[in-house]
PDB file of N, CA and C in Angstrom:
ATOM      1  N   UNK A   1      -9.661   2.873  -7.533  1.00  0.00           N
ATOM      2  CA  UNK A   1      -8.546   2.808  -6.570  1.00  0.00           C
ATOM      3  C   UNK A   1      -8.864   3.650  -5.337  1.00  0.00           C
ATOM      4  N   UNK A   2      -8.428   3.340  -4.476  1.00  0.00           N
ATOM      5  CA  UNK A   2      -8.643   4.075  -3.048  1.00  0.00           C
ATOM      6  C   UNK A   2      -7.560   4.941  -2.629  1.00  0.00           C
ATOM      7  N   UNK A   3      -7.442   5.766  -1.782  1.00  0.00           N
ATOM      8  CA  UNK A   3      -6.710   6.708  -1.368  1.00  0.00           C
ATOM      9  C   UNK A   3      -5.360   5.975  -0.731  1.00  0.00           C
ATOM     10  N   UNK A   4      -4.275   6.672  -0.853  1.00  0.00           N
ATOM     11  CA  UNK A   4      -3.087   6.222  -0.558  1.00  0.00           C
ATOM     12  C   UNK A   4      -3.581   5.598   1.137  1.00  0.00           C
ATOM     13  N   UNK A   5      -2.897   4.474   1.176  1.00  0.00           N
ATOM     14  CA  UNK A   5      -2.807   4.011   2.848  1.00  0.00           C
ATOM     15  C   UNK A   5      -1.369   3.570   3.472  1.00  0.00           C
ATOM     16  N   UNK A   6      -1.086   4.865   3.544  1.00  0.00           N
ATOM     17  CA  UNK A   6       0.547   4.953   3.993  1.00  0.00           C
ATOM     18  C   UNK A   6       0.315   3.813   5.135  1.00  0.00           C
ATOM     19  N   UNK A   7      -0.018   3.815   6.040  1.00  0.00           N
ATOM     20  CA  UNK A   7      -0.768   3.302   7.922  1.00  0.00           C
ATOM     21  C   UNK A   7      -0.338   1.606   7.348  1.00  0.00           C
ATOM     22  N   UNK A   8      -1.538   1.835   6.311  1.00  0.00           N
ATOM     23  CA  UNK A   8      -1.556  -0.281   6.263  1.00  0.00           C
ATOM     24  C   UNK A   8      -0.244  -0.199   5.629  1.00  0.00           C
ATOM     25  N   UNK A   9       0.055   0.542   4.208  1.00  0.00           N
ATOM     26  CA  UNK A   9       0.938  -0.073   3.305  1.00  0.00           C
ATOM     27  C   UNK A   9       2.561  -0.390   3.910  1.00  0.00           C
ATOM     28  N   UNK A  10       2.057   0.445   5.184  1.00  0.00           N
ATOM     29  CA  UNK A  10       3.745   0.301   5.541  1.00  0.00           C
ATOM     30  C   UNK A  10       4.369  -0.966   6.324  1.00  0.00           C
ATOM     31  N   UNK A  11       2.854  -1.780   6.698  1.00  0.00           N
ATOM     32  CA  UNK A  11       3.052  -2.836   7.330  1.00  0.00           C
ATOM     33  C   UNK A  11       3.403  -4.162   6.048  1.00  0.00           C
ATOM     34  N   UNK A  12       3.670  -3.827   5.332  1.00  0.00           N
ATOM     35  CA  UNK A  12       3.954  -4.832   4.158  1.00  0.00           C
ATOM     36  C   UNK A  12       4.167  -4.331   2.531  1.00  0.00           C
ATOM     37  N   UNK A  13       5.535  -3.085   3.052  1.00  0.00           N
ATOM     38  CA  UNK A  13       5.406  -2.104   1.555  1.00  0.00           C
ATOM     39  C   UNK A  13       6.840  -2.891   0.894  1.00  0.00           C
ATOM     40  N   UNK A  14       7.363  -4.202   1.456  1.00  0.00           N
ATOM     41  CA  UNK A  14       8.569  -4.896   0.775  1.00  0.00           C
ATOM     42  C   UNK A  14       8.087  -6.514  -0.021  1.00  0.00           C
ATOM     43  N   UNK A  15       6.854  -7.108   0.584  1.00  0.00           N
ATOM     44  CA  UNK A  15       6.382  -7.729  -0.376  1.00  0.00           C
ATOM     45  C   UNK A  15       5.263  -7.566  -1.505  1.00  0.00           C
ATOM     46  N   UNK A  16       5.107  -6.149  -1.537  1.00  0.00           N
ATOM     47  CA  UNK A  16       4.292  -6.190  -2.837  1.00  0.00           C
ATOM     48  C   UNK A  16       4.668  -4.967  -3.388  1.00  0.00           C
ATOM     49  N   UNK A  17       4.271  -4.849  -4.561  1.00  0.00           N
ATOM     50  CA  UNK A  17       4.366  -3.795  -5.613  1.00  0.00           C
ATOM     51  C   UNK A  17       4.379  -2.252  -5.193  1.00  0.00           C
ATOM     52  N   UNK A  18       4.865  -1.448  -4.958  1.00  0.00           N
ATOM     53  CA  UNK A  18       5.061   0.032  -4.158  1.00  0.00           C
ATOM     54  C   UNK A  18       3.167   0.600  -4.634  1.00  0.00           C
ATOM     55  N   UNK A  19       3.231   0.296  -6.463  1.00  0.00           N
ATOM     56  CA  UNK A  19       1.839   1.040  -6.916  1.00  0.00           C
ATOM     57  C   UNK A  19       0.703   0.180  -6.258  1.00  0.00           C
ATOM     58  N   UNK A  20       1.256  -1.343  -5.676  1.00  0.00           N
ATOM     59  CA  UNK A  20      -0.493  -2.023  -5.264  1.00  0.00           C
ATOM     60  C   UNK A  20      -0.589  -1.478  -3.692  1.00  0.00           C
ATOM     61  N   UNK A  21       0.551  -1.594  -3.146  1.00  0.00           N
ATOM     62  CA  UNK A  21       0.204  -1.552  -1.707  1.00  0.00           C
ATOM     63  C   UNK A  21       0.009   0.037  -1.014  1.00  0.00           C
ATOM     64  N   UNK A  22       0.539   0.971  -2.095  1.00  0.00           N
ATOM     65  CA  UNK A  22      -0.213   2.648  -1.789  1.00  0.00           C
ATOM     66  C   UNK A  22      -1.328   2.543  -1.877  1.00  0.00           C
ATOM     67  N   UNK A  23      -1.978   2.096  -3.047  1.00  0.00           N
ATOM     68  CA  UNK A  23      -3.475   1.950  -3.248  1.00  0.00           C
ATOM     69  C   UNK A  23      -4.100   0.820  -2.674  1.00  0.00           C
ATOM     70  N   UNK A  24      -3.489   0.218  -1.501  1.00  0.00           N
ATOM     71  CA  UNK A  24      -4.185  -1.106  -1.057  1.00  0.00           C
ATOM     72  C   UNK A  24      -5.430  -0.389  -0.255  1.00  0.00           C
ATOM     73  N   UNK A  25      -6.386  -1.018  -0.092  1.00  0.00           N
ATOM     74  CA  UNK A  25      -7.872  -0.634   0.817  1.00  0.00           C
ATOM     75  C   UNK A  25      -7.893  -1.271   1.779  1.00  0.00           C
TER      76      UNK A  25
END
């Protein structure tokens, strides 16, 4: 898993899973 990506995850943190899109790369 990769480091939290607050930046990206926040551009799409309501269609996916809170645990996939913190750890999205």
């Amino acid at each position: 898993m990769s480091r939290p990506k607050v930046n990206s995850g926040w551009l799409w943190p309501a269609i996916t899973p809170t645990h996939s899109w913190i750890f999205h790369d």
